[in-house]
C-alpha atoms as a PDB file:
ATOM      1  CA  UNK A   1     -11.654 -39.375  19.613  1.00  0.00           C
ATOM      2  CA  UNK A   2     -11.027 -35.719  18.738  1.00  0.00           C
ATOM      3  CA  UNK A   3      -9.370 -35.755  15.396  1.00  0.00           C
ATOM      4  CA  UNK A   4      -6.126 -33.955  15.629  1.00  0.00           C
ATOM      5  CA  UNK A   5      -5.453 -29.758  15.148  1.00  0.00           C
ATOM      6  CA  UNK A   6      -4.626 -29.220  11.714  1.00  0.00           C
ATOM      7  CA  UNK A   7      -1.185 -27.073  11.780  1.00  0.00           C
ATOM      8  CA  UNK A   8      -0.711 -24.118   8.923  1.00  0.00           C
ATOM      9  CA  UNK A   9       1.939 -21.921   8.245  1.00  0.00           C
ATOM     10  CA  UNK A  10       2.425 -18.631   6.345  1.00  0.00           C
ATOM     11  CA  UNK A  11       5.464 -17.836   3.924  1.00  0.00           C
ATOM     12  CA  UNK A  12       6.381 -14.059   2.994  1.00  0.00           C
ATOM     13  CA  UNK A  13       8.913 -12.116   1.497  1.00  0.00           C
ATOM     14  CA  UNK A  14       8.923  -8.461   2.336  1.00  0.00           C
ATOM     15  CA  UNK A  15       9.968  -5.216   2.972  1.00  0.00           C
ATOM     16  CA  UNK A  16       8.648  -3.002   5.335  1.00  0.00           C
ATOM     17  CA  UNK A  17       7.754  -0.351   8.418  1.00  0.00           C
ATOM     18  CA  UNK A  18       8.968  -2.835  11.608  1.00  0.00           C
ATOM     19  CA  UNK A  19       5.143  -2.069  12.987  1.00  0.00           C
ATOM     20  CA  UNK A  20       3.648  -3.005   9.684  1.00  0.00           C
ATOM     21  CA  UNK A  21       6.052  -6.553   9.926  1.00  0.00           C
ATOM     22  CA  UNK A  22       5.080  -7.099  13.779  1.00  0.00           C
ATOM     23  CA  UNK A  23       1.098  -6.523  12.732  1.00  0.00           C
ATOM     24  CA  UNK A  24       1.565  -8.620  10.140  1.00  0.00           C
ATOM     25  CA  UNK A  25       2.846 -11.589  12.228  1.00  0.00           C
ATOM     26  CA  UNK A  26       0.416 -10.410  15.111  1.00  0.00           C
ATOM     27  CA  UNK A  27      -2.694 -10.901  13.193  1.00  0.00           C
ATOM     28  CA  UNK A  28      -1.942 -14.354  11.946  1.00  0.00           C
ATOM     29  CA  UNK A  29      -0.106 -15.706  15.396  1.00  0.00           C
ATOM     30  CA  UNK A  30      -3.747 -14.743  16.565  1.00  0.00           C
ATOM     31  CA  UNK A  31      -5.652 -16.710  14.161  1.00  0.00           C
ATOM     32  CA  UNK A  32      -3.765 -19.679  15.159  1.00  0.00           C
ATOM     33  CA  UNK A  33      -0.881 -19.706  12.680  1.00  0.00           C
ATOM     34  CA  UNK A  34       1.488 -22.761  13.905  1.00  0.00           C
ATOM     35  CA  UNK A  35       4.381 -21.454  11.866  1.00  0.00           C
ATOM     36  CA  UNK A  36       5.554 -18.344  10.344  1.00  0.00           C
ATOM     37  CA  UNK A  37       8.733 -18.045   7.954  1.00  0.00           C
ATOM     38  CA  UNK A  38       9.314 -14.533   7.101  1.00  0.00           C
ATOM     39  CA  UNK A  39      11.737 -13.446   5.130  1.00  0.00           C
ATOM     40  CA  UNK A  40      13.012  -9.998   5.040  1.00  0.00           C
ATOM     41  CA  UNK A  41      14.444  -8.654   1.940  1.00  0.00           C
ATOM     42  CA  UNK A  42      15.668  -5.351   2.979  1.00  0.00           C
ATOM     43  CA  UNK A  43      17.893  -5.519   6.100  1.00  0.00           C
ATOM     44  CA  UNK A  44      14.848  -4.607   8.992  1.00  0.00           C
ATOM     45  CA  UNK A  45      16.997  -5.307  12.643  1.00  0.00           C
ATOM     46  CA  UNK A  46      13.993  -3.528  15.030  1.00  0.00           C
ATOM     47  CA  UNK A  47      11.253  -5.840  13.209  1.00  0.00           C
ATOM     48  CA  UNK A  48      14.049  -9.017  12.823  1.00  0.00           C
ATOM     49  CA  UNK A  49      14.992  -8.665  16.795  1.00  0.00           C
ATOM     50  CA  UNK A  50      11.242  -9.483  18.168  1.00  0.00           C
ATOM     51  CA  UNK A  51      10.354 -12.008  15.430  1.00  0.00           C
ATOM     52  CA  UNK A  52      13.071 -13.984  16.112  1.00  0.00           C
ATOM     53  CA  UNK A  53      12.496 -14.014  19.592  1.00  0.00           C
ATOM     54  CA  UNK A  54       8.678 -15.253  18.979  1.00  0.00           C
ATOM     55  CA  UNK A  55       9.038 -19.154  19.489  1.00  0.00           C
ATOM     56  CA  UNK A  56       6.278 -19.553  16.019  1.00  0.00           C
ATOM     57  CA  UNK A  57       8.363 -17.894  13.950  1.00  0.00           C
ATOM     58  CA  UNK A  58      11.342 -18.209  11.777  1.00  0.00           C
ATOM     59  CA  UNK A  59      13.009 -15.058  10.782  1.00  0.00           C
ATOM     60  CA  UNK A  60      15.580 -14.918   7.545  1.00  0.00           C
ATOM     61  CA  UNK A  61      17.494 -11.875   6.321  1.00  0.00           C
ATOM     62  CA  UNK A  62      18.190 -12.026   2.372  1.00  0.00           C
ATOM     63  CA  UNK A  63      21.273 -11.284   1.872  1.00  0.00           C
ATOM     64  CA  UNK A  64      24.019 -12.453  -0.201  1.00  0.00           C
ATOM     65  CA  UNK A  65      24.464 -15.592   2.034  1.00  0.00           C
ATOM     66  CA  UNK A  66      21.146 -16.789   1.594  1.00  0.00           C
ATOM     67  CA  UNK A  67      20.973 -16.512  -1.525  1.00  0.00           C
ATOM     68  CA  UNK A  68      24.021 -18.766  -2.124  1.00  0.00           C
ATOM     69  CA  UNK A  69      22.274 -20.925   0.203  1.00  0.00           C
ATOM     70  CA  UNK A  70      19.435 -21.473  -2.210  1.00  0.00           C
ATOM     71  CA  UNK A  71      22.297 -21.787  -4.623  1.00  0.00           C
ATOM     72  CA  UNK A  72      20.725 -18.614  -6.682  1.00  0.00           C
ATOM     73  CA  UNK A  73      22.511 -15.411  -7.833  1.00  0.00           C
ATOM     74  CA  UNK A  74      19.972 -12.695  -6.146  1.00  0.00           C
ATOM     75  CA  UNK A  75      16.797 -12.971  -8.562  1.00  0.00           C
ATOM     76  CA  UNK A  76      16.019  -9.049  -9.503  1.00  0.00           C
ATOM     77  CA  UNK A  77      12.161  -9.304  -9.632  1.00  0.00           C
ATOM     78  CA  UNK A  78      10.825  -9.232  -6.269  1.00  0.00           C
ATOM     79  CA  UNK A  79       8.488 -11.612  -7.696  1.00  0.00           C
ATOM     80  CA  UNK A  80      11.460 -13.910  -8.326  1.00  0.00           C
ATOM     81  CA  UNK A  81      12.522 -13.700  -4.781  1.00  0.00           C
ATOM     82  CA  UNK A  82       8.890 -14.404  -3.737  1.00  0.00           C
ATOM     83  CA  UNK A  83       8.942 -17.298  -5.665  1.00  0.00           C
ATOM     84  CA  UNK A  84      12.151 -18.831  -4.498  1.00  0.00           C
ATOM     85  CA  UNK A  85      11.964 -18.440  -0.624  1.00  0.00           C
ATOM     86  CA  UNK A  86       8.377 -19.505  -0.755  1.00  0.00           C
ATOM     87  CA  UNK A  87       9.534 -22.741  -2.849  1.00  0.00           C
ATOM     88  CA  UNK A  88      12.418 -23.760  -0.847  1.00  0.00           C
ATOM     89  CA  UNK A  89      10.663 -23.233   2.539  1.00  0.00           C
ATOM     90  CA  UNK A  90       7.689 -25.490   1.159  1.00  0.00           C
ATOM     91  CA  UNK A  91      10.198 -28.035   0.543  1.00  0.00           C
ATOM     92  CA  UNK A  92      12.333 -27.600   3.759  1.00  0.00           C
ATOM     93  CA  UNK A  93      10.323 -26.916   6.044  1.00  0.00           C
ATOM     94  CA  UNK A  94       7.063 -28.144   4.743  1.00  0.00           C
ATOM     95  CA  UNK A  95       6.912 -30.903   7.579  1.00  0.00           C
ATOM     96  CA  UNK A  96       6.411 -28.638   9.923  1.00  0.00           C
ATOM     97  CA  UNK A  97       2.731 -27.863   9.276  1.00  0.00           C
ATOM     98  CA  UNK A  98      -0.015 -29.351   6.926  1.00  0.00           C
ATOM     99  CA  UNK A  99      -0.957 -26.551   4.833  1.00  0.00           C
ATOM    100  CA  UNK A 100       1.492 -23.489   4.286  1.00  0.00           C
ATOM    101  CA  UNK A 101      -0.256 -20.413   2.333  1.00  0.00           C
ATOM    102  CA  UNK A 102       2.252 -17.450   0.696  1.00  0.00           C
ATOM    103  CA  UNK A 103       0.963 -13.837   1.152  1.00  0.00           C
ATOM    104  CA  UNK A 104       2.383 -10.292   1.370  1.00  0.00           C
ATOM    105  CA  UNK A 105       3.011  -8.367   4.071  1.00  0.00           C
ATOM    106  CA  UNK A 106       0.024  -6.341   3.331  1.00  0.00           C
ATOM    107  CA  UNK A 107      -2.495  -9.020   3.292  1.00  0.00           C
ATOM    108  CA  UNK A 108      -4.545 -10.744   6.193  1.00  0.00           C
ATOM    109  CA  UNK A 109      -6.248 -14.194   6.262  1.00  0.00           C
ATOM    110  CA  UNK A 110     -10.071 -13.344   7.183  1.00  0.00           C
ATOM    111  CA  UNK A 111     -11.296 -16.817   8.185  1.00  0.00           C
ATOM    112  CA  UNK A 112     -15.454 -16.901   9.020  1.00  0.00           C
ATOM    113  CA  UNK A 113     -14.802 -19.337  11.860  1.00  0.00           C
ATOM    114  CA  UNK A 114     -11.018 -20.574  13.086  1.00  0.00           C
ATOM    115  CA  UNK A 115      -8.345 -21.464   9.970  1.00  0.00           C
ATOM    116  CA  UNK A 116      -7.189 -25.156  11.369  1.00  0.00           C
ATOM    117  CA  UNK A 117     -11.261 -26.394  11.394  1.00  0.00           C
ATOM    118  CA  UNK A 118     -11.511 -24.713   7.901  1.00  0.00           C
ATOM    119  CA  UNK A 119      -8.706 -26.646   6.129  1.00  0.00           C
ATOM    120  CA  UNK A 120      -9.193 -29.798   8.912  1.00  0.00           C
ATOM    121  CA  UNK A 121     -13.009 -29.750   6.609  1.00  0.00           C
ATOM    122  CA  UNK A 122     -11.333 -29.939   3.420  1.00  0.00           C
ATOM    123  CA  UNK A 123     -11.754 -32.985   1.397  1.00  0.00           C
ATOM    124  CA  UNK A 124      -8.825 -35.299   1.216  1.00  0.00           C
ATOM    125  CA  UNK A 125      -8.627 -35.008  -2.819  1.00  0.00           C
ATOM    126  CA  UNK A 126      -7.569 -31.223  -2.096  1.00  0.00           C
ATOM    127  CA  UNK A 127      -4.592 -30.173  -2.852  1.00  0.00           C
ATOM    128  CA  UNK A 128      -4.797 -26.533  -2.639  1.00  0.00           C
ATOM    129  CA  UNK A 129      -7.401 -23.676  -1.676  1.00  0.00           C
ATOM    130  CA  UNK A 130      -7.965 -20.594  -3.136  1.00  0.00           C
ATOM    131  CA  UNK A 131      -8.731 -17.640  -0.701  1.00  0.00           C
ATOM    132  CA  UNK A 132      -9.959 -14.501  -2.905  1.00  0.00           C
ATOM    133  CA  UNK A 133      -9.345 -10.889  -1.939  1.00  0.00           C
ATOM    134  CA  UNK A 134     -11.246  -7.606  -0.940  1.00  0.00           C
ATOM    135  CA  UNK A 135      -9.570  -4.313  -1.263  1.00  0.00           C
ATOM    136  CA  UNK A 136      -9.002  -1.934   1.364  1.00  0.00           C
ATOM    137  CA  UNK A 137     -11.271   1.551   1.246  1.00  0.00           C
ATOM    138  CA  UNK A 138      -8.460   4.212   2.326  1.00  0.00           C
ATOM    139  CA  UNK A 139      -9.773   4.871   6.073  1.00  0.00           C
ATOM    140  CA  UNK A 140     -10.024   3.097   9.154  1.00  0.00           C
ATOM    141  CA  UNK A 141      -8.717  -0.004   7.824  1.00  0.00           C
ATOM    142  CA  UNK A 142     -12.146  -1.464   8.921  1.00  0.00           C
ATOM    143  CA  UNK A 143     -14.013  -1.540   5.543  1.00  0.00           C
ATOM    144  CA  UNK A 144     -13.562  -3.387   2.194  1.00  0.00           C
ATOM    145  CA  UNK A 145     -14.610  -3.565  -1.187  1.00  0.00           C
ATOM    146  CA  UNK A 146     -15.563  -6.920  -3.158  1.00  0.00           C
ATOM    147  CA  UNK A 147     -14.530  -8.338  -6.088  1.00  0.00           C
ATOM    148  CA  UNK A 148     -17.300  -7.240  -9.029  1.00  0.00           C
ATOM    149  CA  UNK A 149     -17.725 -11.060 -10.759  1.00  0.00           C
ATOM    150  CA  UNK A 150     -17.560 -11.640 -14.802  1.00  0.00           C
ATOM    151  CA  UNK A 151     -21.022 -11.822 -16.088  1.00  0.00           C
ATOM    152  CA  UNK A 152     -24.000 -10.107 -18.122  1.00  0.00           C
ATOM    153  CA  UNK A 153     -24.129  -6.795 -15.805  1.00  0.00           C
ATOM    154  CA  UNK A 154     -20.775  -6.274 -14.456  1.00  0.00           C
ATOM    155  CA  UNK A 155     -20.273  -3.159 -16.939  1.00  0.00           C
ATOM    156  CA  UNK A 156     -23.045  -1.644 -15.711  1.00  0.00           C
ATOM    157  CA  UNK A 157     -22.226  -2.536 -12.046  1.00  0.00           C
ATOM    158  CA  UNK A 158     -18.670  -1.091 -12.167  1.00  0.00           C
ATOM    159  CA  UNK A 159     -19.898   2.192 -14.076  1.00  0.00           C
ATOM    160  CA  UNK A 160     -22.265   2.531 -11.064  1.00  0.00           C
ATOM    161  CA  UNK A 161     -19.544   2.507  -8.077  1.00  0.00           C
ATOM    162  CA  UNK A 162     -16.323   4.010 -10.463  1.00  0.00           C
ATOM    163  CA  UNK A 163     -17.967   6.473 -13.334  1.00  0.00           C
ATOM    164  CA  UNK A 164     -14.641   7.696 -14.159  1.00  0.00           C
ATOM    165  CA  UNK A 165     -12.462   5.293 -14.204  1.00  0.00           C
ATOM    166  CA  UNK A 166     -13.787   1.901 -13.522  1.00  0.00           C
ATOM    167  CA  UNK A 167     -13.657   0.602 -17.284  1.00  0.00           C
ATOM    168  CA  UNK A 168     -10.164  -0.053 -17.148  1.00  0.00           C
ATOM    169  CA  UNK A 169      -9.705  -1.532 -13.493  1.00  0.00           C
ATOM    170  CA  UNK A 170     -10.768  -5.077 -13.443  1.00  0.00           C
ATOM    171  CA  UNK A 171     -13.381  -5.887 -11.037  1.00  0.00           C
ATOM    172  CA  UNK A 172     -12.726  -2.392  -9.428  1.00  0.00           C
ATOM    173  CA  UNK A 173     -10.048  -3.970  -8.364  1.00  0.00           C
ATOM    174  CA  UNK A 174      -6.505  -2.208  -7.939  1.00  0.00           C
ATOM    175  CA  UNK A 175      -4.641  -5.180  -7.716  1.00  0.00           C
ATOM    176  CA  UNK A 176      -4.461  -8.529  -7.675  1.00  0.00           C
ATOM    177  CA  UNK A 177      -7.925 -10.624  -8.271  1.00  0.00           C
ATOM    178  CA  UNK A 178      -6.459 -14.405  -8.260  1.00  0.00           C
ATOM    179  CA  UNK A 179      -6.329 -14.374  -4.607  1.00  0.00           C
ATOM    180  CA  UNK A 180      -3.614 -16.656  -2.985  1.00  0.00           C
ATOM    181  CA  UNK A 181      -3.134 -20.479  -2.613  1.00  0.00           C
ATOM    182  CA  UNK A 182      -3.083 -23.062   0.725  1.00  0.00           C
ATOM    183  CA  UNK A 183      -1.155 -25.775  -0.557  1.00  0.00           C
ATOM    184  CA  UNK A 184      -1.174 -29.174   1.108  1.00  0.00           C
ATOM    185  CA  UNK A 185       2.423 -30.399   2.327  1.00  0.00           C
ATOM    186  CA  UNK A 186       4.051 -33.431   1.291  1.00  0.00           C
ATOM    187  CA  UNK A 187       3.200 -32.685  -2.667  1.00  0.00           C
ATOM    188  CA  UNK A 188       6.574 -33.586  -5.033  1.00  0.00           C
ATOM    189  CA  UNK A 189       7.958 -31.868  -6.986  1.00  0.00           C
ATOM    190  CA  UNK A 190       6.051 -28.625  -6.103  1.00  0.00           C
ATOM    191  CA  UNK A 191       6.503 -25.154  -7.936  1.00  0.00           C
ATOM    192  CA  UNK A 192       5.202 -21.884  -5.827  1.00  0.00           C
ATOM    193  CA  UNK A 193       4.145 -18.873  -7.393  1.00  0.00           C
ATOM    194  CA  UNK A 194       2.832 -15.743  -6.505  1.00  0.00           C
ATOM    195  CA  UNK A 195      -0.977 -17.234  -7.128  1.00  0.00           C
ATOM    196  CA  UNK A 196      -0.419 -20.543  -8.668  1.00  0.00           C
ATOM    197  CA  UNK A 197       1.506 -23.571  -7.649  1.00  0.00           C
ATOM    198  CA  UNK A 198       3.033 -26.521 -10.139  1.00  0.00           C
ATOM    199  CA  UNK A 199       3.304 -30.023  -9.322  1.00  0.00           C
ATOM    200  CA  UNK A 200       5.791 -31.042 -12.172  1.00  0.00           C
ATOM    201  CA  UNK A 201       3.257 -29.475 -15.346  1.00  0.00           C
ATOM    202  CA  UNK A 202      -0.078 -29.327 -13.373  1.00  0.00           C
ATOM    203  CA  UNK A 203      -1.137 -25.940 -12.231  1.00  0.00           C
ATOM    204  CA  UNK A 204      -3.203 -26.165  -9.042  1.00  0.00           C
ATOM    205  CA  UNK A 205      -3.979 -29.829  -8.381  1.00  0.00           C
ATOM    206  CA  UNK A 206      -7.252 -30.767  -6.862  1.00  0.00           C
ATOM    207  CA  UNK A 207      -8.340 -26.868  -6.194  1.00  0.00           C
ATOM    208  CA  UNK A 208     -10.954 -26.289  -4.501  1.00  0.00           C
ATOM    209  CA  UNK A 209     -12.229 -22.432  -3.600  1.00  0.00           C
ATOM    210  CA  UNK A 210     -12.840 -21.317  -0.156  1.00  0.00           C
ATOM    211  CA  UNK A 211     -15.282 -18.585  -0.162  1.00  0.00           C
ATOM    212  CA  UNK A 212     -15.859 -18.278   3.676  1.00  0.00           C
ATOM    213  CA  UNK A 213     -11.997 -17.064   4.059  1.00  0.00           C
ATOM    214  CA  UNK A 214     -11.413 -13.928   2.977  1.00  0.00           C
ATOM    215  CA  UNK A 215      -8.108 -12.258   1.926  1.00  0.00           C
ATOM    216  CA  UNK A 216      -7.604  -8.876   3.253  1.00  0.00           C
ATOM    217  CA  UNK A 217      -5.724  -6.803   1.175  1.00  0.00           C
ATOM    218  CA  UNK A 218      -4.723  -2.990   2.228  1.00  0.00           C
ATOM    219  CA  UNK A 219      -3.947  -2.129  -0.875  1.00  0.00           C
ATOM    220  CA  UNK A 220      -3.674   1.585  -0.232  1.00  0.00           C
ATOM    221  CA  UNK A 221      -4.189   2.825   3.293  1.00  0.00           C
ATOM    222  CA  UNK A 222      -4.077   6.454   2.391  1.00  0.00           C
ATOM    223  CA  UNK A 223      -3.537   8.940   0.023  1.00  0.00           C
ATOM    224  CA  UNK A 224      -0.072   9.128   1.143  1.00  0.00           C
ATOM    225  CA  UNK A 225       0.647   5.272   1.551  1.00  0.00           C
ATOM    226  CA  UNK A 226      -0.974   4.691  -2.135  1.00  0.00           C
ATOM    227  CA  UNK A 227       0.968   8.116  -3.698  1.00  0.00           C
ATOM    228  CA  UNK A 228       4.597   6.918  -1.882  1.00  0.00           C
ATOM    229  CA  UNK A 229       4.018   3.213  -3.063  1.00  0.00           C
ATOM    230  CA  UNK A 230       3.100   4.646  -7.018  1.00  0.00           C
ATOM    231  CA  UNK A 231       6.097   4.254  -8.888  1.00  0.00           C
ATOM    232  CA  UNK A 232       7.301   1.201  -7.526  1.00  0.00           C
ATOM    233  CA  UNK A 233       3.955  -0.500  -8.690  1.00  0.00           C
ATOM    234  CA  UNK A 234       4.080   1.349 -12.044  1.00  0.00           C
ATOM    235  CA  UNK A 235       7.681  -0.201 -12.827  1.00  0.00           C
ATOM    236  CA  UNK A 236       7.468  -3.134 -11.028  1.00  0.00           C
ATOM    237  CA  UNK A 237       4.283  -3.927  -9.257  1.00  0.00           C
ATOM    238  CA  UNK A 238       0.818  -4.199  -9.874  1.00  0.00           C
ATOM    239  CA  UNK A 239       0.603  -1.408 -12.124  1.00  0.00           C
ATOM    240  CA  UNK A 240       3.540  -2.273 -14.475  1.00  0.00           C
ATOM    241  CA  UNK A 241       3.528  -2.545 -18.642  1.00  0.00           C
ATOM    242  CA  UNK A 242       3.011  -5.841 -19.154  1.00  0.00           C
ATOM    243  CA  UNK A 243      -0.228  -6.639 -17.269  1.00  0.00           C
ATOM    244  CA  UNK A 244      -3.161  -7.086 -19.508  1.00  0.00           C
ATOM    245  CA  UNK A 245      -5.939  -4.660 -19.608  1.00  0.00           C
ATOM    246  CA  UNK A 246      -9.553  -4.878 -18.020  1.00  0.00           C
ATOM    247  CA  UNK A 247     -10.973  -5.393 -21.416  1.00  0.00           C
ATOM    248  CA  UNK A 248      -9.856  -6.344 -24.683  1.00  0.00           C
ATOM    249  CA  UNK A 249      -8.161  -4.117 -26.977  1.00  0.00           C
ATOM    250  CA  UNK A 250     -10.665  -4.113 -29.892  1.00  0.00           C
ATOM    251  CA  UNK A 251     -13.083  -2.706 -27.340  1.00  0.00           C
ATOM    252  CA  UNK A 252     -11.467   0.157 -26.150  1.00  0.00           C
ATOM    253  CA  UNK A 253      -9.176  -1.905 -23.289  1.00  0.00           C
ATOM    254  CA  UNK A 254      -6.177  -0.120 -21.639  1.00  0.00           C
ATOM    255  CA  UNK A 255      -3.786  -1.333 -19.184  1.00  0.00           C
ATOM    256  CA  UNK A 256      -3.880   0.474 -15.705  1.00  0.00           C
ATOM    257  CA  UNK A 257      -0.270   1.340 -16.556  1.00  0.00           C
ATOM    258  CA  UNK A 258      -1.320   3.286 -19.779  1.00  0.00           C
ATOM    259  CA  UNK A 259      -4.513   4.655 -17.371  1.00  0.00           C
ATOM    260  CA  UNK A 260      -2.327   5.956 -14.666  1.00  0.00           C
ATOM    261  CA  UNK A 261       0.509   7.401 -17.188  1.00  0.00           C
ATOM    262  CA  UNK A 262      -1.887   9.259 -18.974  1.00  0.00           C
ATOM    263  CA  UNK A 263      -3.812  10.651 -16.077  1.00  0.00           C
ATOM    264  CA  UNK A 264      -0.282  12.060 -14.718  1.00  0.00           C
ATOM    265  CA  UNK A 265       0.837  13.030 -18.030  1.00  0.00           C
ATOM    266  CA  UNK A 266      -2.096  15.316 -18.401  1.00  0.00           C
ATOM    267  CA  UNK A 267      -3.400  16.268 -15.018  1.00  0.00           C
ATOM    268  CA  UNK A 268      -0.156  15.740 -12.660  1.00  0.00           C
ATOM    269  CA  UNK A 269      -0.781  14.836  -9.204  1.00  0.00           C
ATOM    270  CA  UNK A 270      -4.295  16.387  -9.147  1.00  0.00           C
ATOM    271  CA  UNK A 271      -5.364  13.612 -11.516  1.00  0.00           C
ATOM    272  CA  UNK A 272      -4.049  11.209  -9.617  1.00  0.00           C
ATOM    273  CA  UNK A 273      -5.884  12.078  -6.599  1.00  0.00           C
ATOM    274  CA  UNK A 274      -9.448  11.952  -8.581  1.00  0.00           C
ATOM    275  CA  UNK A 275      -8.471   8.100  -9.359  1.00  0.00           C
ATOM    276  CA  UNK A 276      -7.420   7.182  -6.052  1.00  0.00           C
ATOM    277  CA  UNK A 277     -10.520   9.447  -4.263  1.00  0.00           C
ATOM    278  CA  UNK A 278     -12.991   7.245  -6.728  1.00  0.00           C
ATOM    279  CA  UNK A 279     -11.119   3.603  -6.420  1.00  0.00           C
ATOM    280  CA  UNK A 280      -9.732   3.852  -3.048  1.00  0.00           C
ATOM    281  CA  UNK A 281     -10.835   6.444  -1.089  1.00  0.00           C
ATOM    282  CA  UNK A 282     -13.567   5.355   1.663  1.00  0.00           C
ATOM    283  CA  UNK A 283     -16.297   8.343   0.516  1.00  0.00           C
ATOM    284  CA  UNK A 284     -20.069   8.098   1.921  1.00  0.00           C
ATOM    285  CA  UNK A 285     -21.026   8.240  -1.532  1.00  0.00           C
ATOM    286  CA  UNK A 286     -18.975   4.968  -2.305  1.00  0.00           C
ATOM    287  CA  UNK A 287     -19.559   3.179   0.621  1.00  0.00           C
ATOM    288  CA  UNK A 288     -22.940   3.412   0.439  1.00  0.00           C
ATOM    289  CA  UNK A 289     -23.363   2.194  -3.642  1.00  0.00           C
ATOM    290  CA  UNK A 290     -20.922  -0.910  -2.369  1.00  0.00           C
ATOM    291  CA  UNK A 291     -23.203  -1.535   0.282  1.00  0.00           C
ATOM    292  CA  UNK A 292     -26.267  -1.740  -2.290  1.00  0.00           C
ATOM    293  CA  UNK A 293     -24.350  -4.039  -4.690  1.00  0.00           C
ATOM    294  CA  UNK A 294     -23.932  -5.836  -1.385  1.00  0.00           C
ATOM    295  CA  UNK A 295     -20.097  -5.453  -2.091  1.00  0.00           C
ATOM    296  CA  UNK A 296     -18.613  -3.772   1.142  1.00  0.00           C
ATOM    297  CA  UNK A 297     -17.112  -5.591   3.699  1.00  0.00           C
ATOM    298  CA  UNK A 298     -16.443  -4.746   7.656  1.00  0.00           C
ATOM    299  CA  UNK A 299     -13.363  -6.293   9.048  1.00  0.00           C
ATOM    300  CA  UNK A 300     -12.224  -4.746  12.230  1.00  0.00           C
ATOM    301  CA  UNK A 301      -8.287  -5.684  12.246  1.00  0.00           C
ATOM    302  CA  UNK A 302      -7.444  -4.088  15.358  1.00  0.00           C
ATOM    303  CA  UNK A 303      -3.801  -4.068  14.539  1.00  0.00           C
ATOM    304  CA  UNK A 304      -2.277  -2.350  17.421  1.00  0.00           C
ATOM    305  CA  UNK A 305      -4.567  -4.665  19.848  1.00  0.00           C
ATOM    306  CA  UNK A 306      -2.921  -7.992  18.382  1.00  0.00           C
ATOM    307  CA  UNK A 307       0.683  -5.909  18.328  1.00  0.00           C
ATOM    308  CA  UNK A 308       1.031  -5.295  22.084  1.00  0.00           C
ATOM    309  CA  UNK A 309      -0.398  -8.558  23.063  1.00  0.00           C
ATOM    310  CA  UNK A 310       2.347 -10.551  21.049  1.00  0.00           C
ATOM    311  CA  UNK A 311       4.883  -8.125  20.400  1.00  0.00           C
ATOM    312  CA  UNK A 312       4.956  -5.880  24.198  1.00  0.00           C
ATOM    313  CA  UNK A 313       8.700  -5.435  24.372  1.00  0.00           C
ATOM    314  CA  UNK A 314       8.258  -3.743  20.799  1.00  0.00           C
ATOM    315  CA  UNK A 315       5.364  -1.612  21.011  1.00  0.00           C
END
């Protein structure tokens, strides 16, 4: 007897271009996604109309309504917000699928053979998966940089690929390294975060990695994209004060927010060109030394592809 199709879900909380919300959606309706609850938390009626028409998804505006719904005053750290609609949805409407991931609009799920057979192989004494990331190159949106792993020669490794500037980026990473969590429904009381989840005090019961997914991140998809979205991420984002450093202070460390401040505080814009053109930019030169640390990655998306076939009315 076949065993049966193992349902998953998606949970975000975003703001954003209606064709980057509809891709979004697109992409993981495509890999099979048996629910999406999206959340928009900037009023977005182009991108709200054609989700909510879409019989996978459920669409939600936040505005001062739902927020008394969750019975919250409107949390000011988008992270906060994150946090709460991804909670209360787990809870809610957990029953609808098995395993429910939260991701942001700029991510996609990069599964090496369909999602539903991936988690359907899990062991039962998994409770949640962790799906790492690879960063964007600024380009095509086809290529992708890996992670650069803790050990003996990652020093020399990142001074290879990012002379300038890769001391103080972690990894060569941008942003995020964690990755993001599959949880498995049903799990009380249950705490999501932005990468962790808590089941009363335990972080992350019965983990379990899942290196043949990988998590897409576009990160920066230009010069323009990564320049507009700069502030934000230095106040509030991935690039604000209170992030740790790459390394530790008694060896030199610096956070990316004292990096970045410093580089516009001396050398303006121009500066902050030369850090994106060496961390983001998709050069020969770099793509080349990531291929030889066997670090570069080639995901064709084909956004616009998976955007007229589920979205057509909107495209």
């Amino acid at each position: 007897m076949a065993r049966p199709t193992t349902k998953w879900g998606v949970v975000s909380t975003f703001k954003g271009a209606p064709n980057d919300v509809l891709s979004f959606a697109a992409h993981h309706l495509d890999l099979g996604a048996h629910r999406l609850f999206l959340f928009l938390d900037a009023p977005n009626p182009e991108a709200q109309a054609a989700l909510k028409a879409h019989p996978k998804i459920r669409v939600f505006t936040c505005d001062d309504a739902h927020w008394r719904r969750l019975g919250l005053k409107r949390p000011v750290k988008h992270q906060a917000r994150q946090t709460a609609n991804a909670t209360d949805t787990y809870h809610r409407k957990g029953g609808e699928v098995d395993w429910l991931i939260h991701i942001d609009v700029d991510e996609f799920l990069w599964p090496d053979r369909p999602m539903a057979d991936r988690l359907a192989d899990l062991p039962a004494e998994t409770m949640c998966a962790r799906i790492r990331p690879v960063e964007a190159l600024a380009g095509d949106g086809t290529l992708f940089k890996g992670f650069i792993p803790p050990g003996p020669d990652r020093a020399a490794t990142v001074a290879r690929l990012y002379p300038r500037f890769g001391a103080h980026v972690k990894g060569g990473f941008l942003s995020h390294l964690a990755g993001k969590l599959f949880v498995r429904t049903g799990l009380e009381p249950l705490v999501v975060k932005i990468h962790n989840v808590f089941q009363g005090e335990q972080m992350n019961p019965g983990e379990r990695e899942m290196p043949q997914t990988l998590l897409l991140h576009c990160h920066a998809r230009s010069w323009e994209d990564w320049i507009a979205a700069y502030r934000y991420r230095l106040a509030h984002g991935s690039y604000r004060a209170e992030l740790a450093p790459a390394r530790p202070r008694d060896k030199g460390g610096l956070t990316l927010h004292e990096v970045l401040t410093e580089i516009e505080a001396v050398e303006g814009d121009t500066g902050l060109r030369s850090f994106y053109d060496e961390m983001c930019a998709d050069t020969p030169a770099l793509r080349r030394a990531l291929e030889a640390e066997g670090l570069l990655h080639r995901c064709a998306l084909h956004l616009d592809a998976k955007r007229q076939k589920h979205f057509p009315d909107s495209c």
